[in-house]
C-alpha atoms as a PDB file:
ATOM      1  CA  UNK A   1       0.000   0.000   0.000  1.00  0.00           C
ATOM      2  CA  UNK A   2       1.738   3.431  -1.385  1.00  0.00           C
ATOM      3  CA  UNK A   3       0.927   6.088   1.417  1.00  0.00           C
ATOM      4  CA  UNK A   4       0.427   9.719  -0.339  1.00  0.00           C
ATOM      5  CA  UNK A   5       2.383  12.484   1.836  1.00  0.00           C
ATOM      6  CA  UNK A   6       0.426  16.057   1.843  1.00  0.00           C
ATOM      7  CA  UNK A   7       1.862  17.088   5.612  1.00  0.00           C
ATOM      8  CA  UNK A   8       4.583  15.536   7.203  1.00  0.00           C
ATOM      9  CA  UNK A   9       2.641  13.965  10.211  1.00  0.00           C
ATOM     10  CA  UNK A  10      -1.290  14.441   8.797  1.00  0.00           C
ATOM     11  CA  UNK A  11      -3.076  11.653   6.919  1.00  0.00           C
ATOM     12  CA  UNK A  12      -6.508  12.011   6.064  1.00  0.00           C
ATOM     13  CA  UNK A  13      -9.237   9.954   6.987  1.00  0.00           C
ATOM     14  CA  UNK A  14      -9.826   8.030   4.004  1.00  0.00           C
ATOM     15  CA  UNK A  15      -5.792   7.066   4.801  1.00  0.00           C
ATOM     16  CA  UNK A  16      -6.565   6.163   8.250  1.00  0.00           C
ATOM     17  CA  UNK A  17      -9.350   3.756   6.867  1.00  0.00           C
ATOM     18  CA  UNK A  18      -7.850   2.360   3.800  1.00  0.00           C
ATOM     19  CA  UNK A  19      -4.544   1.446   6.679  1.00  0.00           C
ATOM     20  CA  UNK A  20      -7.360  -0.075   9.231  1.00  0.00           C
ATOM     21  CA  UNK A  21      -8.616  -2.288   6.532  1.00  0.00           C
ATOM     22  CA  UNK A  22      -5.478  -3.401   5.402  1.00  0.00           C
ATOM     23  CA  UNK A  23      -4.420  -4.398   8.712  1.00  0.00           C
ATOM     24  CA  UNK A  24      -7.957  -6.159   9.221  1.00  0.00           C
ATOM     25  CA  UNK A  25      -7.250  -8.264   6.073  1.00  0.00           C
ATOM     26  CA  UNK A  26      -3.589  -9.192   6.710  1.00  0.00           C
ATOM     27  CA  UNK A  27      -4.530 -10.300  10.462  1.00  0.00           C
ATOM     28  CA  UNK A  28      -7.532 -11.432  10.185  1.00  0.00           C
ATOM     29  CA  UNK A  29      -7.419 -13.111   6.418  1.00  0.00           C
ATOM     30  CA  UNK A  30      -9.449 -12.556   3.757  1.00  0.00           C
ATOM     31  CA  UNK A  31     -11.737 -15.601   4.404  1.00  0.00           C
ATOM     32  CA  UNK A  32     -13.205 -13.296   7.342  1.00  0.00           C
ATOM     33  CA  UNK A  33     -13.828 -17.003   9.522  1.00  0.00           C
ATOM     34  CA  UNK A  34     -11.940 -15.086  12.614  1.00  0.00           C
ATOM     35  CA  UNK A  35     -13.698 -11.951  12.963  1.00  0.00           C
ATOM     36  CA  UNK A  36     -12.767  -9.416  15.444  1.00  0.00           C
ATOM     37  CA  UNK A  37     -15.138  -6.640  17.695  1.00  0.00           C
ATOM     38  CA  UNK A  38     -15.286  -3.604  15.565  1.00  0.00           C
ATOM     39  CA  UNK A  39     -14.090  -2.511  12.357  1.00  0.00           C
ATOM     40  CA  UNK A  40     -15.529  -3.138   8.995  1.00  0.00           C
ATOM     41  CA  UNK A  41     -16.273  -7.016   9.416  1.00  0.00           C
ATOM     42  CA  UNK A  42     -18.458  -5.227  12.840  1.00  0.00           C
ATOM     43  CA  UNK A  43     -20.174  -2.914  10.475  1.00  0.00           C
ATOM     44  CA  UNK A  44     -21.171  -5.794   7.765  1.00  0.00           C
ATOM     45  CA  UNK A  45     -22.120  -8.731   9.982  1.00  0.00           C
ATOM     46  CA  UNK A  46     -24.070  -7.463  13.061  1.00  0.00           C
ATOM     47  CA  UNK A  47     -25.396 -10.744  13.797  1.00  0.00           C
ATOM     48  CA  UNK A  48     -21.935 -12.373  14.762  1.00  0.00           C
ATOM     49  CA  UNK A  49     -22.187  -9.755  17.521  1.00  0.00           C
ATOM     50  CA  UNK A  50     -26.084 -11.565  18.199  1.00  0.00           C
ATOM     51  CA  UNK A  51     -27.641  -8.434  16.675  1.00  0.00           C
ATOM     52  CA  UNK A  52     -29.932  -8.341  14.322  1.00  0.00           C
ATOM     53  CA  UNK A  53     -31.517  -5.505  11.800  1.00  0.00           C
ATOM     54  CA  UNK A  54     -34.403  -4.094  12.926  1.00  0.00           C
ATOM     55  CA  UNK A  55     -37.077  -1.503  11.531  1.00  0.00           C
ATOM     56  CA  UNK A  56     -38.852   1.256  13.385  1.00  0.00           C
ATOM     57  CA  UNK A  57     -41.795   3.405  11.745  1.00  0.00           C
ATOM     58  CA  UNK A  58     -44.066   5.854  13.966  1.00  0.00           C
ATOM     59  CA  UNK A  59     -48.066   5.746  12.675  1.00  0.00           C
ATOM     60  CA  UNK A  60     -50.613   8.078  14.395  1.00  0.00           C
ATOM     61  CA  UNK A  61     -51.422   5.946  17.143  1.00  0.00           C
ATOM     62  CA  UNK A  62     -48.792   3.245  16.758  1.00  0.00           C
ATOM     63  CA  UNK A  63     -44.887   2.325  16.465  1.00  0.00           C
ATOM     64  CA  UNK A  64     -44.422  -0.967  14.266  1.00  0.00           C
ATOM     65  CA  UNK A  65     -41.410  -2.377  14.918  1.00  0.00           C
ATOM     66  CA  UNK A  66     -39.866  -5.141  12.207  1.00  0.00           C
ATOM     67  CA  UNK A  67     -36.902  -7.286  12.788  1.00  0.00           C
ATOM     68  CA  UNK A  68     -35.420 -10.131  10.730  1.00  0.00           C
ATOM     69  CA  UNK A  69     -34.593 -13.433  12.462  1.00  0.00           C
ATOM     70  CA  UNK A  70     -34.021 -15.542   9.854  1.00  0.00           C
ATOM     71  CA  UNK A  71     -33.337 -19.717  11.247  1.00  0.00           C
ATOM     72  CA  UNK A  72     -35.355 -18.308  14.487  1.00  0.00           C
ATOM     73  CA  UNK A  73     -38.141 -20.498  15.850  1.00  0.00           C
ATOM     74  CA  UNK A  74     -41.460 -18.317  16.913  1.00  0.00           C
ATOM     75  CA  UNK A  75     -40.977 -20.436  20.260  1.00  0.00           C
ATOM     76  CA  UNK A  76     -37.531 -19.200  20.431  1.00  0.00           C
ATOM     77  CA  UNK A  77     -38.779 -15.187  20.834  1.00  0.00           C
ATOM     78  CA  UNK A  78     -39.195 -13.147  23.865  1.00  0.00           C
ATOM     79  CA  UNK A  79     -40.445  -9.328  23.548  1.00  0.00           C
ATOM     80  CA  UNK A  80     -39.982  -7.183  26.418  1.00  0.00           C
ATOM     81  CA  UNK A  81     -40.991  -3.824  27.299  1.00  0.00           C
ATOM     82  CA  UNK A  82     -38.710  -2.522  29.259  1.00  0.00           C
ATOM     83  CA  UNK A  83     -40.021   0.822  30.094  1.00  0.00           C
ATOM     84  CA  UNK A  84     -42.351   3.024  27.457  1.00  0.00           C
ATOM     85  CA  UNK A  85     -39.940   3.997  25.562  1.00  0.00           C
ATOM     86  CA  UNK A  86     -37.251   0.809  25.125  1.00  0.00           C
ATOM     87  CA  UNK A  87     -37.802  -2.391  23.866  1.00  0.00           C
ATOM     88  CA  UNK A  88     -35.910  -5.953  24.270  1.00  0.00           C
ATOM     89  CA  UNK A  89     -36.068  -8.326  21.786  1.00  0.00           C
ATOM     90  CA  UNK A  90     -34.108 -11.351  21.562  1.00  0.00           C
ATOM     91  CA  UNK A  91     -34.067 -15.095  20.902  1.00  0.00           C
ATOM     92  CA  UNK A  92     -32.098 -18.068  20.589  1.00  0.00           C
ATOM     93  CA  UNK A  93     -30.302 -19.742  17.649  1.00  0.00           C
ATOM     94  CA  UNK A  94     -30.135 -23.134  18.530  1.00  0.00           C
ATOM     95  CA  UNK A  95     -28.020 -25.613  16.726  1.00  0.00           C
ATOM     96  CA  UNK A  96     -29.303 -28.782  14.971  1.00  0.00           C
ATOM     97  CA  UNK A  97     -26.971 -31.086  15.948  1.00  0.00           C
ATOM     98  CA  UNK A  98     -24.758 -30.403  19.576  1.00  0.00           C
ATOM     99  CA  UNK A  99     -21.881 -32.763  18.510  1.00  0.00           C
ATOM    100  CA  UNK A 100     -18.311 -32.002  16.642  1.00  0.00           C
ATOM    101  CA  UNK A 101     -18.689 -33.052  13.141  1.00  0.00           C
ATOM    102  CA  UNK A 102     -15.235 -33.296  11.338  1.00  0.00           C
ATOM    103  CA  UNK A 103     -14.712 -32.449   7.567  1.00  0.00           C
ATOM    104  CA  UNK A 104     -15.426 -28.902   7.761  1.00  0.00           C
ATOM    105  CA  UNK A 105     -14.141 -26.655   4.747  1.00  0.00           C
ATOM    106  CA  UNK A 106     -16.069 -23.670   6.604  1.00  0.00           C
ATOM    107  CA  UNK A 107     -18.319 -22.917   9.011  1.00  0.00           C
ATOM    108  CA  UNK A 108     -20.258 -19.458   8.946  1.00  0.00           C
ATOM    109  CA  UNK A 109     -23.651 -20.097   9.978  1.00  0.00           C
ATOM    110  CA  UNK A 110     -24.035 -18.431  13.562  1.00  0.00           C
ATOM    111  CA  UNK A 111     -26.031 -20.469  16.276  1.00  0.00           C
ATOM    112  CA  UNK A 112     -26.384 -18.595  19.475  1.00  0.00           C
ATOM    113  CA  UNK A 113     -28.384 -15.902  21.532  1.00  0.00           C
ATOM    114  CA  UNK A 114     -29.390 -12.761  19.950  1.00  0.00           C
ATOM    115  CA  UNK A 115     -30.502  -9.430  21.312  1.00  0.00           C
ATOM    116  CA  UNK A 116     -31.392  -5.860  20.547  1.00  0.00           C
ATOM    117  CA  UNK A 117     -32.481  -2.985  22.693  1.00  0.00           C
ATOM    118  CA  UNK A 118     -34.592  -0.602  20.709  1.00  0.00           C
ATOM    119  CA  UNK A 119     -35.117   3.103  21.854  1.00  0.00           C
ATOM    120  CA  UNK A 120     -38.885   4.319  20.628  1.00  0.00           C
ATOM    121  CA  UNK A 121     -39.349   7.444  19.433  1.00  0.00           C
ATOM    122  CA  UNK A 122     -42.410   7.773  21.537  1.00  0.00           C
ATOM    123  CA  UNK A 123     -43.713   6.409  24.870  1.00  0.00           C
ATOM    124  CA  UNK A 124     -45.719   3.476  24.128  1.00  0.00           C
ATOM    125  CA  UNK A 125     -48.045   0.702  26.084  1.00  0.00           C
ATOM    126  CA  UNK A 126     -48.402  -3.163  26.319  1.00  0.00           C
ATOM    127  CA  UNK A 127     -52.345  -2.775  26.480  1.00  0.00           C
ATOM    128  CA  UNK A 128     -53.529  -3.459  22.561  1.00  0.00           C
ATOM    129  CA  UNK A 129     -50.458  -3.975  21.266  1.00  0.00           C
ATOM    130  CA  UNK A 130     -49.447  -7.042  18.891  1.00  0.00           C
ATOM    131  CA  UNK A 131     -46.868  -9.149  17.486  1.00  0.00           C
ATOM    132  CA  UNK A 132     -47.043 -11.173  14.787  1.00  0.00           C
ATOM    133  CA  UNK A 133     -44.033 -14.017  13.537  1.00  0.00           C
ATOM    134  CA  UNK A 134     -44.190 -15.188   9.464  1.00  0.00           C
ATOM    135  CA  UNK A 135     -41.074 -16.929   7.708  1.00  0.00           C
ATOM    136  CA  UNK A 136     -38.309 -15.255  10.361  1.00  0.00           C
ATOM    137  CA  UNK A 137     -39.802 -11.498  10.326  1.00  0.00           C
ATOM    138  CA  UNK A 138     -41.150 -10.282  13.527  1.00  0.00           C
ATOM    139  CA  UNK A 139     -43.414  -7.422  13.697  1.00  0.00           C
ATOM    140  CA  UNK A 140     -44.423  -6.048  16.330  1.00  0.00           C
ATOM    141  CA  UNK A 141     -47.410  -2.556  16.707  1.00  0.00           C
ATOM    142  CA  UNK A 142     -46.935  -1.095  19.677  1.00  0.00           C
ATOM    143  CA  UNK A 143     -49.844   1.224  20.853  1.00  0.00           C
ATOM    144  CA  UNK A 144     -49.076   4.910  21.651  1.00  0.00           C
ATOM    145  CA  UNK A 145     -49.618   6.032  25.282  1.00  0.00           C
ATOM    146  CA  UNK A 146     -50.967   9.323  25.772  1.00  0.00           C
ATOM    147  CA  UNK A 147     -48.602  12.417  25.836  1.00  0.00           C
ATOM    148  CA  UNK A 148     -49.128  13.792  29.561  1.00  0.00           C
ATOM    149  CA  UNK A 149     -49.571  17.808  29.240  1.00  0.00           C
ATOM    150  CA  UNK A 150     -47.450  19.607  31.908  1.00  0.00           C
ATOM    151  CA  UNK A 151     -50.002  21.356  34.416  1.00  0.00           C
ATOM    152  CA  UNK A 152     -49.508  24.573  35.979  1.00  0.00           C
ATOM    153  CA  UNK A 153     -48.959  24.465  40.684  1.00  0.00           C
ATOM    154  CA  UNK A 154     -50.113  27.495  42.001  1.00  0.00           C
ATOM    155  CA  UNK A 155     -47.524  29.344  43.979  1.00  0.00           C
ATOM    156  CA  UNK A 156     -48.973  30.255  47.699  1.00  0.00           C
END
């Protein structure tokens, strides 16, 4: 890699990037099977951190929240409000078979637990909300909770 001088002791921060991704690849390999916390392989592949991508729209009167969880069992799925404004989702990946097989060329599916806090953009409620589970997407409509108008205390 041929490193462009403009200042003596500044790179920019394309540089600084284009060196962090070279070391990645020379350390790591370019077969990615060792993957480390953070970087670009972080960026690409939440779900080796047990992430997964989720979806948040705000309606009138409801937040729908969508996540994919592909290979997750509907059994496998707990939903959690934490408070009226948060959300916990996660699951667990299990594994088809618990012994060591032998033979492997490469192994990158991920078995495992997965979870996600989600910040709302609005306070929300358990009452009349639903979720719904249909070929590893979860959706979940979360009902709206009144917004509680400040009142005025009479000073004495």
């Amino acid at each position: 890699m041929a490193y462009r001088r403009r200042y003596p002791f500044w790179w920019s921060w394309r540089d600084v990037d284009e060196l962090m991704t070279e070391m990645e690849n020379r350390f790591w390999g370019p077969s990615g099977r060792l993957l480390p916390p953070g970087g670009i392989t972080d960026r690409m592949m939440p779900a080796l951190r047990g992430e997964f991508r989720v979806d948040v729209r705000e309606h009138d009167d409801e937040i729908i929240v969508v996540a994919d969880l592909p290979g997750v069992e509907k059994e496998d799925v707990t939903i959690s409000l934490v408070n009226p404004s948060t959300l916990e989702i996660s699951s667990e990946k299990k594994a088809e078979k618990e012994e060591k097989e032998e033979g492997y060329y490469m192994r990158e599916r991920v078995y495992g637990s997965l979870c996600r806090t989600v910040a709302l953009p609005h306070d929300v409620t358990d009452a009349g909300s639903t979720a719904s589970f249909k070929n590893g997407v979860l959706e979940i409509r979360l009902k709206k909770t009144e917004v509680q108008r400040g009142s005025t205390i009479k000073l004495e």
